[in-house]
N, C-alpha and C. Protein backbone atom coordinates (compact mmCIF):
# COMPACT_ATOMS: atom_id res chain seq x y z
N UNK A 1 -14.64 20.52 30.44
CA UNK A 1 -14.39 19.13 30.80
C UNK A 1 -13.08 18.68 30.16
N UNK A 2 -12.19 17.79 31.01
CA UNK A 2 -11.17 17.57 30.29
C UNK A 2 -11.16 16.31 29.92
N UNK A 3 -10.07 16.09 28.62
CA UNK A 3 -10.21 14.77 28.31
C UNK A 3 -9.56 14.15 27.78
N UNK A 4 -9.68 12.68 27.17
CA UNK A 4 -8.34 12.19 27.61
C UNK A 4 -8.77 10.94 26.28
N UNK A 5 -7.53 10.79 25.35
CA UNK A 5 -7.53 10.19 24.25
C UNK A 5 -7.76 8.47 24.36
N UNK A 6 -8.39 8.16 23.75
CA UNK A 6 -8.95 6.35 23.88
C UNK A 6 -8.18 6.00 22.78
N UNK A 7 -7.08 5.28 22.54
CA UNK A 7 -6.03 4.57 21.33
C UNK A 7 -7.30 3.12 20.99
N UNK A 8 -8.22 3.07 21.55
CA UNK A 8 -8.72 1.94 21.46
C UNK A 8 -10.42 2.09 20.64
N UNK A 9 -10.98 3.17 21.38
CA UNK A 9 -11.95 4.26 20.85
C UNK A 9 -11.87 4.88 19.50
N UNK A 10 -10.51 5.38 19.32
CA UNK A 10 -10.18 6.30 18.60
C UNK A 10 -11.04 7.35 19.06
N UNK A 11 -10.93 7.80 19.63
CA UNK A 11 -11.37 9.25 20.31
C UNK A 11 -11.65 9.59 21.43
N UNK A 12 -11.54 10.87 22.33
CA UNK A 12 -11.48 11.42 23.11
C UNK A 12 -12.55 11.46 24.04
N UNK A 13 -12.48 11.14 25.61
CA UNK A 13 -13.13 10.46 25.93
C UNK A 13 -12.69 11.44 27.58
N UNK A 14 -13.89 11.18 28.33
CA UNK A 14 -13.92 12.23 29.41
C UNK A 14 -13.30 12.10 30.35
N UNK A 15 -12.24 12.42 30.93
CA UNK A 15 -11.33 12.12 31.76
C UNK A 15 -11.44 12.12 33.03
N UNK A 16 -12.37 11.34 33.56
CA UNK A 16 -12.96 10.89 34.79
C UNK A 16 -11.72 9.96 35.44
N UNK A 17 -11.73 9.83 36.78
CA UNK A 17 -10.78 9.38 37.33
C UNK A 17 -11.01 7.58 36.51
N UNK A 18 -11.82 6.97 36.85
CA UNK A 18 -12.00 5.63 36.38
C UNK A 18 -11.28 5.49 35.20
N UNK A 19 -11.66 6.35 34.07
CA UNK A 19 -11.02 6.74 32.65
C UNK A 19 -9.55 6.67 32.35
N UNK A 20 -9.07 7.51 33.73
CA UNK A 20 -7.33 7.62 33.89
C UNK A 20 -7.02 5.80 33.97
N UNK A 21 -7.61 5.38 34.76
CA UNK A 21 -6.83 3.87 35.58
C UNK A 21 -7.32 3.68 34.08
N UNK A 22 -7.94 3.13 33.48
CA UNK A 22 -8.56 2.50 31.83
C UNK A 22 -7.31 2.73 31.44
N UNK A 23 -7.10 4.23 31.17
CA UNK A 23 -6.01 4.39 29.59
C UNK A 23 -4.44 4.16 30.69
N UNK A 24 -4.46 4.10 31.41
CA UNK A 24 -3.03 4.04 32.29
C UNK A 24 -2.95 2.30 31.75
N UNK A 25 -4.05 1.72 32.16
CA UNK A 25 -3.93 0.30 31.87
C UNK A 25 -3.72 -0.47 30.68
N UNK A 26 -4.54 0.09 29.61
CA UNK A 26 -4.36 0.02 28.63
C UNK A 26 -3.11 0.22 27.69
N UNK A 27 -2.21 1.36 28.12
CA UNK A 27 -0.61 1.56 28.02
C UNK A 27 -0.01 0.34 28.24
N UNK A 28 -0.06 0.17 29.73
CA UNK A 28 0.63 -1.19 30.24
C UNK A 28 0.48 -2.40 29.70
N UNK A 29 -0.58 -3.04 28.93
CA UNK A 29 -1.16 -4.17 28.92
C UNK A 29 -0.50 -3.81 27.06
N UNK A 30 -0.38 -2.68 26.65
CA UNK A 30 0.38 -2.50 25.06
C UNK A 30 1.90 -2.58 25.54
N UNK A 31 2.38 -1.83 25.96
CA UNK A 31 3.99 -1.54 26.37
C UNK A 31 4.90 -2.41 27.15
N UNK A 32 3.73 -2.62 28.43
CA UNK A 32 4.83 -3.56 29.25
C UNK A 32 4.82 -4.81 28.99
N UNK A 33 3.40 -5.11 28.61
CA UNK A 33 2.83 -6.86 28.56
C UNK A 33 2.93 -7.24 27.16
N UNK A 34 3.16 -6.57 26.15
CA UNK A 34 3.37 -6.95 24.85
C UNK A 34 2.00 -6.90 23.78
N UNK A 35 1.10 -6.97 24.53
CA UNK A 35 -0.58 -7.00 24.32
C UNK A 35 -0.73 -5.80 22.85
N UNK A 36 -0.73 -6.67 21.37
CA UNK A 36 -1.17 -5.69 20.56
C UNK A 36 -2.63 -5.09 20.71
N UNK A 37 -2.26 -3.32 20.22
CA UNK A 37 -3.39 -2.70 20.59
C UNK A 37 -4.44 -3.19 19.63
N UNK A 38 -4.49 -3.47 18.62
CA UNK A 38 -5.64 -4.26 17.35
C UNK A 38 -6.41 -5.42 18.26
N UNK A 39 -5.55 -6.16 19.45
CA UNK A 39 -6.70 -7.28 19.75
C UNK A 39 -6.81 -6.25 21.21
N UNK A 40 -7.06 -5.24 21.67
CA UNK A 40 -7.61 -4.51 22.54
C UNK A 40 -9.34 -4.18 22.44
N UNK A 41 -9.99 -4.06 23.15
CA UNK A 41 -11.17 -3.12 22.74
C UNK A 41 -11.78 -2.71 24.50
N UNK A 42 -11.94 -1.37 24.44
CA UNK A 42 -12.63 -0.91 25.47
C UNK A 42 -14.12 -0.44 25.56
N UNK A 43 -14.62 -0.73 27.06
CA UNK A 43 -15.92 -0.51 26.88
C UNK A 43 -17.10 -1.49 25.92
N UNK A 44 -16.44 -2.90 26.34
CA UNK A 44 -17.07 -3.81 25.49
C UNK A 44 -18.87 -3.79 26.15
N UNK A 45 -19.46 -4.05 25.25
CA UNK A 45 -21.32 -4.31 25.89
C UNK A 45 -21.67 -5.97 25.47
N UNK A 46 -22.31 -6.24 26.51
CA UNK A 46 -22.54 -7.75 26.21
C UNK A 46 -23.84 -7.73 27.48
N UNK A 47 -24.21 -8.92 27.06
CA UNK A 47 -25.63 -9.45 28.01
C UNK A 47 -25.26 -10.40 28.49
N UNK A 48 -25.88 -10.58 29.43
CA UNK A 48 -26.06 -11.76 30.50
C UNK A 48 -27.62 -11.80 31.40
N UNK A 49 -28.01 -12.86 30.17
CA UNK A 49 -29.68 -13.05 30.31
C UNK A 49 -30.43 -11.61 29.62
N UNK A 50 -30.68 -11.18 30.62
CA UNK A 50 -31.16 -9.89 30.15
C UNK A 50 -30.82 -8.49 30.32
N UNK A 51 -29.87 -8.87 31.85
CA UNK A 51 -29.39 -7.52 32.11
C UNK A 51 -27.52 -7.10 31.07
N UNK A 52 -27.76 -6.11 30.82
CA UNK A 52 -26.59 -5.85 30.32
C UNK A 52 -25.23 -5.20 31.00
N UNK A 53 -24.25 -5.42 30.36
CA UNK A 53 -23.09 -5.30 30.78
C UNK A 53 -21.90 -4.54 30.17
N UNK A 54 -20.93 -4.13 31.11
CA UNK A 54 -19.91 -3.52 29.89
C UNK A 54 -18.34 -3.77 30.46
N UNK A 55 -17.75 -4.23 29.81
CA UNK A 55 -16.09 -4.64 30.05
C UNK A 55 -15.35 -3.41 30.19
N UNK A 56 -14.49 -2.83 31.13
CA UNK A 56 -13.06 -2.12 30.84
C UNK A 56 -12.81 -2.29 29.55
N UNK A 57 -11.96 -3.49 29.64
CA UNK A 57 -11.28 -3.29 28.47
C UNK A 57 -10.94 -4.97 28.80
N UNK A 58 -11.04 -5.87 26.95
CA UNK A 58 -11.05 -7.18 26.91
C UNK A 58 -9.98 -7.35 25.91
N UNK A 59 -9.00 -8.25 26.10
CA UNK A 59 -8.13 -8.86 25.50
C UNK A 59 -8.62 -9.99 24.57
N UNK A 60 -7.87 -9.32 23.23
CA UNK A 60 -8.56 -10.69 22.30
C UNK A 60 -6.87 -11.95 21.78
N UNK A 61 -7.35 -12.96 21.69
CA UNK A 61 -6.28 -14.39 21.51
C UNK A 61 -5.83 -13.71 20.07
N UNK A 62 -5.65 -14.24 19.06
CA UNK A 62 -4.79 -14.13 17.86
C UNK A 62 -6.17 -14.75 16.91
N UNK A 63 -7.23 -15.52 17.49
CA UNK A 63 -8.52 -16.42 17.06
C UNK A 63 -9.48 -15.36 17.36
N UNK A 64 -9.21 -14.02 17.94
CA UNK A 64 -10.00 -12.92 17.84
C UNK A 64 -11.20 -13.63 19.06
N UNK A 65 -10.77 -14.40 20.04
CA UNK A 65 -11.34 -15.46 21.19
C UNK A 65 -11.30 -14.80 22.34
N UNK A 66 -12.48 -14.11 23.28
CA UNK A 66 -11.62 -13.19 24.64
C UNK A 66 -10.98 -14.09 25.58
N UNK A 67 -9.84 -13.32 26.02
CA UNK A 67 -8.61 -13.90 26.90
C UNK A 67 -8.71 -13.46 28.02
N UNK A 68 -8.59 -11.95 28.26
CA UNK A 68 -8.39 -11.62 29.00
C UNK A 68 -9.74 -10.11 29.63
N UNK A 69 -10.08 -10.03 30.57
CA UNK A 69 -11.15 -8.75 31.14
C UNK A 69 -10.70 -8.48 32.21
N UNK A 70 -10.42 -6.54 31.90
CA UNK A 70 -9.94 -6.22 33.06
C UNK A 70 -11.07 -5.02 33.57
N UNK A 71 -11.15 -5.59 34.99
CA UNK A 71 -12.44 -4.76 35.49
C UNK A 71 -11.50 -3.18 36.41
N UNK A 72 -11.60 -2.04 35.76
CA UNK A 72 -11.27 -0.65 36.05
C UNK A 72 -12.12 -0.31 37.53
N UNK A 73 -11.13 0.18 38.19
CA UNK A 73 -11.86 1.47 39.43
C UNK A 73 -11.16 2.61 39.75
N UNK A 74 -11.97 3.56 40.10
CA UNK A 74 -11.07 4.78 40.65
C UNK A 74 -10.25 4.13 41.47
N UNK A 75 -9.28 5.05 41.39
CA UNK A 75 -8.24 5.24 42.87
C UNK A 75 -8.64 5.08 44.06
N UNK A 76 -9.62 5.74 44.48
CA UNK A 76 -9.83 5.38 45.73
C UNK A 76 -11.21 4.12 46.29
N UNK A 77 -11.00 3.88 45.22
CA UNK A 77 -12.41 2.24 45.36
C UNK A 77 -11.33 1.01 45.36
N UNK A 78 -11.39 0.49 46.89
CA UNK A 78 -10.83 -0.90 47.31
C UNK A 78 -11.15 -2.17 46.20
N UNK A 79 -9.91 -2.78 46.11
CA UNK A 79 -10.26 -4.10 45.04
C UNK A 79 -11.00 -5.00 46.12
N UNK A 80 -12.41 -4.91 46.50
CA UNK A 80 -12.80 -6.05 47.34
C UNK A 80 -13.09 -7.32 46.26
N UNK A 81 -13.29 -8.44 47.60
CA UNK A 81 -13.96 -9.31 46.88
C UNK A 81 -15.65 -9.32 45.57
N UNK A 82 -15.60 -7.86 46.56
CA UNK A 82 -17.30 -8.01 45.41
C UNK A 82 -16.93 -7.62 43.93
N UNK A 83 -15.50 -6.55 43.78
CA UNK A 83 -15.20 -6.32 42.39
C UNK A 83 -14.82 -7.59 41.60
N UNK A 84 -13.75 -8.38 42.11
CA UNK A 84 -13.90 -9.83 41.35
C UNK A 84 -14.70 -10.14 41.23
N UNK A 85 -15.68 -10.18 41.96
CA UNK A 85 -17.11 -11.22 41.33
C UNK A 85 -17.68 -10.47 40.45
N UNK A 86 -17.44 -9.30 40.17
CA UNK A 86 -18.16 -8.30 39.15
C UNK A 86 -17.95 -8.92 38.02
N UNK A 87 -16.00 -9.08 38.22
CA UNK A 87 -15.35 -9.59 37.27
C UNK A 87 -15.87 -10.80 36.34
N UNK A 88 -16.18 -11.80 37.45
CA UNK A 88 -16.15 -13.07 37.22
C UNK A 88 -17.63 -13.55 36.73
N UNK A 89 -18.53 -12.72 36.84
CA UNK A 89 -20.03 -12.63 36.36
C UNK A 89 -19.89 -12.40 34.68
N UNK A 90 -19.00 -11.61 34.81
CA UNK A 90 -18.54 -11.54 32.86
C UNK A 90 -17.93 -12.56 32.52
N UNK A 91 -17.24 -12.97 33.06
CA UNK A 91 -16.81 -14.31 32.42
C UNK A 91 -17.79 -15.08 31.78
N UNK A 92 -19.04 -15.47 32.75
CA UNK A 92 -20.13 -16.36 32.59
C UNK A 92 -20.24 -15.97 30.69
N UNK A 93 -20.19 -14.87 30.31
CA UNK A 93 -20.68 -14.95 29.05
C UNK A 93 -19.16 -15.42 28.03
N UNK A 94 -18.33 -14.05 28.51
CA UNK A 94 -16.90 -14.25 27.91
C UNK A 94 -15.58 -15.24 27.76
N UNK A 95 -16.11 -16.37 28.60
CA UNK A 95 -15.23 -17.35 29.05
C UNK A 95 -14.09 -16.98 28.37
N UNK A 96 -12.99 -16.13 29.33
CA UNK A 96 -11.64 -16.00 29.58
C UNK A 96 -11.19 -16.66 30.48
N UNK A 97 -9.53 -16.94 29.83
CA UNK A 97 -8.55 -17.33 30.84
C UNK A 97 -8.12 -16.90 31.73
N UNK A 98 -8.24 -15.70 32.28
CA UNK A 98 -7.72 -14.50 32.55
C UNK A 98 -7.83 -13.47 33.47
N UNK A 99 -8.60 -13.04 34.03
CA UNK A 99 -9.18 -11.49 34.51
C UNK A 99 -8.44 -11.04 35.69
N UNK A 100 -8.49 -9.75 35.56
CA UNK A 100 -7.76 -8.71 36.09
C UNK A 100 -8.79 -7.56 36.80
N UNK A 101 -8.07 -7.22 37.73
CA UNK A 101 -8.89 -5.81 38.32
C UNK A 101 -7.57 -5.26 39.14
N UNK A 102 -8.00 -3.98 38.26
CA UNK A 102 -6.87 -2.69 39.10
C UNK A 102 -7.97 -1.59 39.22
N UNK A 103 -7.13 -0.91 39.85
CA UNK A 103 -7.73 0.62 40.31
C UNK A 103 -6.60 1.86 40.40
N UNK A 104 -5.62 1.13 39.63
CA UNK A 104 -3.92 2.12 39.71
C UNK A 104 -3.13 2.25 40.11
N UNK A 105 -3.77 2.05 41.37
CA UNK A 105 -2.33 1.66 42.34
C UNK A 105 -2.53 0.39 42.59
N UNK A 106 -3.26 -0.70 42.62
CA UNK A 106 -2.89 -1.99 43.09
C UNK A 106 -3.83 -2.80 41.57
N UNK A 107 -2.99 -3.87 41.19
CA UNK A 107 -3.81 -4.56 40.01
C UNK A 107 -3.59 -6.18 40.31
N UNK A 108 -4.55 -6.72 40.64
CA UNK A 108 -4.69 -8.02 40.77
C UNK A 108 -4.73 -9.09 39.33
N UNK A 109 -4.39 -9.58 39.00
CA UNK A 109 -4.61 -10.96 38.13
C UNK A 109 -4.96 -12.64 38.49
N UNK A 110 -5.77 -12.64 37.52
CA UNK A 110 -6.15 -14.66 38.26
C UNK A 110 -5.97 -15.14 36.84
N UNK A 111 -6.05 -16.31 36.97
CA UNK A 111 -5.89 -16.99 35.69
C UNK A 111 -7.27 -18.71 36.20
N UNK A 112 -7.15 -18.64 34.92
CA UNK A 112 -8.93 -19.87 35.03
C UNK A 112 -8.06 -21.17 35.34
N UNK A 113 -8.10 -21.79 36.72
CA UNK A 113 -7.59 -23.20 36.75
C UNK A 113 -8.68 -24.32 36.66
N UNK A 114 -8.78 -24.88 35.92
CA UNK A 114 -10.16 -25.77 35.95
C UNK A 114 -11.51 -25.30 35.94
N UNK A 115 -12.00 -25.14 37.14
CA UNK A 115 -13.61 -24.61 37.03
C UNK A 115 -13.05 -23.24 37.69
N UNK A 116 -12.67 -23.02 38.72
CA UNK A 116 -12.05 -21.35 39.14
C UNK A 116 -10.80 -20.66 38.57
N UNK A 117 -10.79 -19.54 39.21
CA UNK A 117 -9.79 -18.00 39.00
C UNK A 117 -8.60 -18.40 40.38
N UNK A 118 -7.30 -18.66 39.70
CA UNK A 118 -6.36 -18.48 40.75
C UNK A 118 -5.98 -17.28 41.19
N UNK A 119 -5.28 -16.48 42.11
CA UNK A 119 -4.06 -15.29 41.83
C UNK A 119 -2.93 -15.86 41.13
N UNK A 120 -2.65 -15.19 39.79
CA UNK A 120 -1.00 -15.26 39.68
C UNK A 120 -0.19 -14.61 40.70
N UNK A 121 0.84 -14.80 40.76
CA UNK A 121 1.98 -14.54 41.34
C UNK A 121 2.93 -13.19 40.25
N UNK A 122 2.65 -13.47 39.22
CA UNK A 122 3.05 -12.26 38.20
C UNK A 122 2.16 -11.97 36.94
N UNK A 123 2.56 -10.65 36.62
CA UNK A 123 1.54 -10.96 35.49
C UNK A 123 2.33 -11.16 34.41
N UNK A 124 1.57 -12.24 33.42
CA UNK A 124 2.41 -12.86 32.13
C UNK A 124 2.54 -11.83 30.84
N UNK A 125 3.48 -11.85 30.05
CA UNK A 125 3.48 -11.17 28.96
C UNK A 125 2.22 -11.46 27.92
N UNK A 126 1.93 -11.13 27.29
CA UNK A 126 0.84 -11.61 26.03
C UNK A 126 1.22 -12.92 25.60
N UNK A 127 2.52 -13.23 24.86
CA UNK A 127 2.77 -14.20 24.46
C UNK A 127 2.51 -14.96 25.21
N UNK A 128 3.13 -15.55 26.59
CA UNK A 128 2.53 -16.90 27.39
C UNK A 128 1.07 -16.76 27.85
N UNK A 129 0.39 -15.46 27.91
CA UNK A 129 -0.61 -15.77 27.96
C UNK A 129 -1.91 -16.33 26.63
N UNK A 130 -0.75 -16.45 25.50
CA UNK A 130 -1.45 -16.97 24.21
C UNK A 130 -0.97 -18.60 24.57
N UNK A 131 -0.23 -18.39 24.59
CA UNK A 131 0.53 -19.63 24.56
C UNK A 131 1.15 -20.52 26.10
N UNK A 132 0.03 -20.81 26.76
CA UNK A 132 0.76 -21.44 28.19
C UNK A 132 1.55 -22.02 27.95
N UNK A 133 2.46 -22.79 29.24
CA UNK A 133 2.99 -23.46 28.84
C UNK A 133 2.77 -25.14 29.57
């Protein structure tokens, strides 16, 4: 089995296609977006009521507050509408500003306007997303 290093895990972790889009994302969201890896964590578990749940990977504020959840898919699994709502069912517990869903080749972002999730138009660096404006 091959496998493939978690900077977030600290350890090596099975390199399933889903896995690739995770740590591909996880790069990006450190490198391109500015996102320190310390407020990263993957594979978060949380409840909602009774059934349980588990995050990609959740962005924490500087207040150690979640910001941001990005919901992972293989490559070849369409971002439909039902994956946002996957998304957005975590929120219910995590109330983020934020959420994201990619699958590697295409990565969507919304941001919380009032009671709903807009599309951005880009995705923001860490800093404005600590700090709107």
């Amino acid at each position: 089995m091959e496998l493939i290093w978690d900077p977030l895990r600290k350890r090596e972790v099975a390199a399933t296609p889903e896995e690739r889009v995770r740590q591909w994302f996880i790069r990006e969201l450190r490198d391109t977006f500015g996102v320190p890896e310390h407020l990263m964590r993957s594979e978060v578990s949380f409840r909602f009521g009774a059934k349980p749940y588990r995050a990609d990977i959740l962005v924490y504020d500087r207040n150690a507050a979640p910001l941001l959840v990005v919901e992972c898919k293989r490559p070849e699994v369409a971002l439909s509408p039902a994956v946002l709502e996957q998304a957005m069912r975590y929120n219910s517990v995590l109330s983020v500003r934020f959420l994201a869903v990619t699958n590697g080749k295409m990565t969507y972002l919304y941001r919380l306007e009032g009671e709903r999730f807009v599309p951005c138009e880009r995705f923001p660096g860490y800093e404005e997303m600590v700090c709107p404006r």
